[in-house]
Protein backbone atom coordinates (compact mmCIF):
# COMPACT_ATOMS: atom_id res chain seq x y z
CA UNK A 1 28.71 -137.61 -67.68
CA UNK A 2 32.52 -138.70 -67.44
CA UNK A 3 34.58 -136.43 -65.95
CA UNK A 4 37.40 -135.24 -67.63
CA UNK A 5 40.00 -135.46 -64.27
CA UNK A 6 43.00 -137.41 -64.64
CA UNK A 7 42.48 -137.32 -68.60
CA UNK A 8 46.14 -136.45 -70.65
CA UNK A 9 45.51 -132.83 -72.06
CA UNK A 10 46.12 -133.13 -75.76
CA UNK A 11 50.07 -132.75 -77.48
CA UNK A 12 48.20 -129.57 -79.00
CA UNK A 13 47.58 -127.89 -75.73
CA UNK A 14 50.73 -129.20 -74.00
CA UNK A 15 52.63 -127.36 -76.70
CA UNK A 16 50.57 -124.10 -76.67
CA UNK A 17 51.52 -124.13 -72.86
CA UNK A 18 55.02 -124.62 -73.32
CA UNK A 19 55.09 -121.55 -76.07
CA UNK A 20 53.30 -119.58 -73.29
CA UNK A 21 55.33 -120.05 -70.74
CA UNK A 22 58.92 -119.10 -73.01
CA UNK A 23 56.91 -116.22 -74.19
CA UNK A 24 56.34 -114.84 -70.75
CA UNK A 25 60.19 -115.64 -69.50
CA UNK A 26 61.62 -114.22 -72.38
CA UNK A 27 59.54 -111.22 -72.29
CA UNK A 28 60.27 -110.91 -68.97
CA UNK A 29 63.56 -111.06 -69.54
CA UNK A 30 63.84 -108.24 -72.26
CA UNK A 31 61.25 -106.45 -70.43
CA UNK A 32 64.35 -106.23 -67.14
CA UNK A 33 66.82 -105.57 -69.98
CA UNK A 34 64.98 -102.05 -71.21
CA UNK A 35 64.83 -101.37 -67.85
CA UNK A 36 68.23 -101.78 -66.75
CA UNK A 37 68.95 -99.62 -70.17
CA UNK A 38 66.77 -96.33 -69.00
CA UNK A 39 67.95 -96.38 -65.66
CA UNK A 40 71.69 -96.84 -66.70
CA UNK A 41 71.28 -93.33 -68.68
CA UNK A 42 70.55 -95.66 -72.39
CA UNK A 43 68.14 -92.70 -73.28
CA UNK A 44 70.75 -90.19 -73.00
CA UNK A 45 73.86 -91.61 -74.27
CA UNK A 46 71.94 -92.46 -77.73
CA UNK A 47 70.49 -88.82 -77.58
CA UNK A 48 73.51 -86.55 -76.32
CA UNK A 49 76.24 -89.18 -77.38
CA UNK A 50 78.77 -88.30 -74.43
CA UNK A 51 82.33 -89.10 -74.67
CA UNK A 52 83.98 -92.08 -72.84
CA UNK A 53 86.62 -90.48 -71.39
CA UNK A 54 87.03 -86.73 -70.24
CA UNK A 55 90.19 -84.89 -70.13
CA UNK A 56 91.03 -82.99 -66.86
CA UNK A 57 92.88 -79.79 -66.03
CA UNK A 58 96.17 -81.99 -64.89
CA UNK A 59 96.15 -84.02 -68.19
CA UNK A 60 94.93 -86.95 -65.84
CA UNK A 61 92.07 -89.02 -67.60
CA UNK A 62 88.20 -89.29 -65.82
CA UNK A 63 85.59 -91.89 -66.68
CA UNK A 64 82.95 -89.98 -64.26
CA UNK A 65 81.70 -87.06 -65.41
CA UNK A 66 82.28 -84.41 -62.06
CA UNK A 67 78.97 -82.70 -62.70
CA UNK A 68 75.51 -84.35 -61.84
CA UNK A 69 73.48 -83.69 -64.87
CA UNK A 70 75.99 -85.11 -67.34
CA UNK A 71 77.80 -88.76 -67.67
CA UNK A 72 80.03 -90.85 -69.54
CA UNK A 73 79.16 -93.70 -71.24
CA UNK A 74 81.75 -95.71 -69.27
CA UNK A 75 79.59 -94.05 -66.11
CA UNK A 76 76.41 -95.31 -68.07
CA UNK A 77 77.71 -98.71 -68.65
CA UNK A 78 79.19 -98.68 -64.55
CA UNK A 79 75.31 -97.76 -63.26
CA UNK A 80 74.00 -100.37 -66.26
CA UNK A 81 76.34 -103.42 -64.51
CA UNK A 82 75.02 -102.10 -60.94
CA UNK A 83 71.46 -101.91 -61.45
CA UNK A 84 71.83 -105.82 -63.47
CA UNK A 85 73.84 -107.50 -60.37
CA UNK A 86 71.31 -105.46 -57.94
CA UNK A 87 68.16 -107.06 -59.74
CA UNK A 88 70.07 -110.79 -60.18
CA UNK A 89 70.94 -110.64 -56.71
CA UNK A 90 67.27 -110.10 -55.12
CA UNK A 91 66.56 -112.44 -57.55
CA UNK A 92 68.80 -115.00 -56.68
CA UNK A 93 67.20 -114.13 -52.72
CA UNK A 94 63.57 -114.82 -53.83
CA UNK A 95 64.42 -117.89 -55.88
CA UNK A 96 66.46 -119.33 -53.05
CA UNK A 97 62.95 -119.17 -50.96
CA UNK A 98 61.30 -121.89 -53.29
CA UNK A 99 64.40 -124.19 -52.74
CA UNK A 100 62.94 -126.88 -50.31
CA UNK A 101 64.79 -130.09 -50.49
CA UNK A 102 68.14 -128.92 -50.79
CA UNK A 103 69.39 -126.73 -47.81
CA UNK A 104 72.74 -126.25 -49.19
CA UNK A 105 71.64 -125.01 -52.66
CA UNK A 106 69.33 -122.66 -51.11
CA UNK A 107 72.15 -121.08 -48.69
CA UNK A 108 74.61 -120.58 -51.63
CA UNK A 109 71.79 -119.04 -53.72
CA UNK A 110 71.05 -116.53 -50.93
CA UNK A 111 74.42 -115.84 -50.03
CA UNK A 112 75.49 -115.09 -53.50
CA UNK A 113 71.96 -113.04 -54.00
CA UNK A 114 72.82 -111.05 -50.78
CA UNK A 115 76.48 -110.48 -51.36
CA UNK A 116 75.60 -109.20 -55.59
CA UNK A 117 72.47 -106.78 -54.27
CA UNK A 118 74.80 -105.44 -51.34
CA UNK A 119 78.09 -104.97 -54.19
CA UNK A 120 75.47 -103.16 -56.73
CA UNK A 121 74.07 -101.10 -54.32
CA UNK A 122 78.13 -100.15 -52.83
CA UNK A 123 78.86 -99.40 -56.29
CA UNK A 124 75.83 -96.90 -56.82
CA UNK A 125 77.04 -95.29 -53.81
CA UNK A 126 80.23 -95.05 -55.02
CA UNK A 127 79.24 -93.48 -58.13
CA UNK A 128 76.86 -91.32 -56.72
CA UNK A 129 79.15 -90.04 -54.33
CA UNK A 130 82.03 -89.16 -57.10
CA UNK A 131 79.35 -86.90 -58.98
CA UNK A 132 79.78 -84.16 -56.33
């Protein structure tokens, strides 16, 4: 028997691998959006349909809702942007890791990763801290 080492696979199977592997980054990638969506408050804002803006006592305008079981959208859009740059960022930290040949590349890639996680997380604490 011949074995089948070193053999080219067939264009067939190249191609089924190819679809595989855009099926599984692209579902990934929707799979982190819908995430992103519930934890940003999606679920709500389609449900309870807040307003955007909230009128105060003074006549001054408030995009943060002062109570903590109610939001804006503009808050749900805020904590949507946050939780994105958080995930991109550790992202951008594990991806620099795989970065061998190219010590610059990978410093940028973790430095920009580090300083995104470290802004999302700031401004979650900045929201959080403005509900009361």
């Amino acid at each position: 028997m011949a074995s089948t080492t070193g053999k080219a696979q067939s264009p067939m199977m190249k191609r089924k691998g190819r679809q595989n592997d855009n099926f599984v980054k692209y579902g990934t990638f929707v799979i982190i959006l819908f995430i992103v969506f519930i934890l940003g408050g999606g679920i709500y804002d389609i449900i309870e349909q807040p307003p955007a803006f909230l009128q105060g006592a003074n006549g001054a305008v408030a995009t943060v809702h002062p109570y903590p079981g109610e939001q804006t959208i503009n808050e749900s859009i805020i904590s949507m942007a946050m939780y994105g740059a958080t995930f991109v960022g550790l992202l951008l930290v594990y991806r620099s890791t795989h970065i061998l040949y190219d010590k610059q590349k990978a410093n940028t890639q973790i430095l920009i990763g580090i300083g995104l996680a470290l802004a999302g997380i700031a401004v979650g604490y900045v929201l959080f801290s403005l509900k009361g």
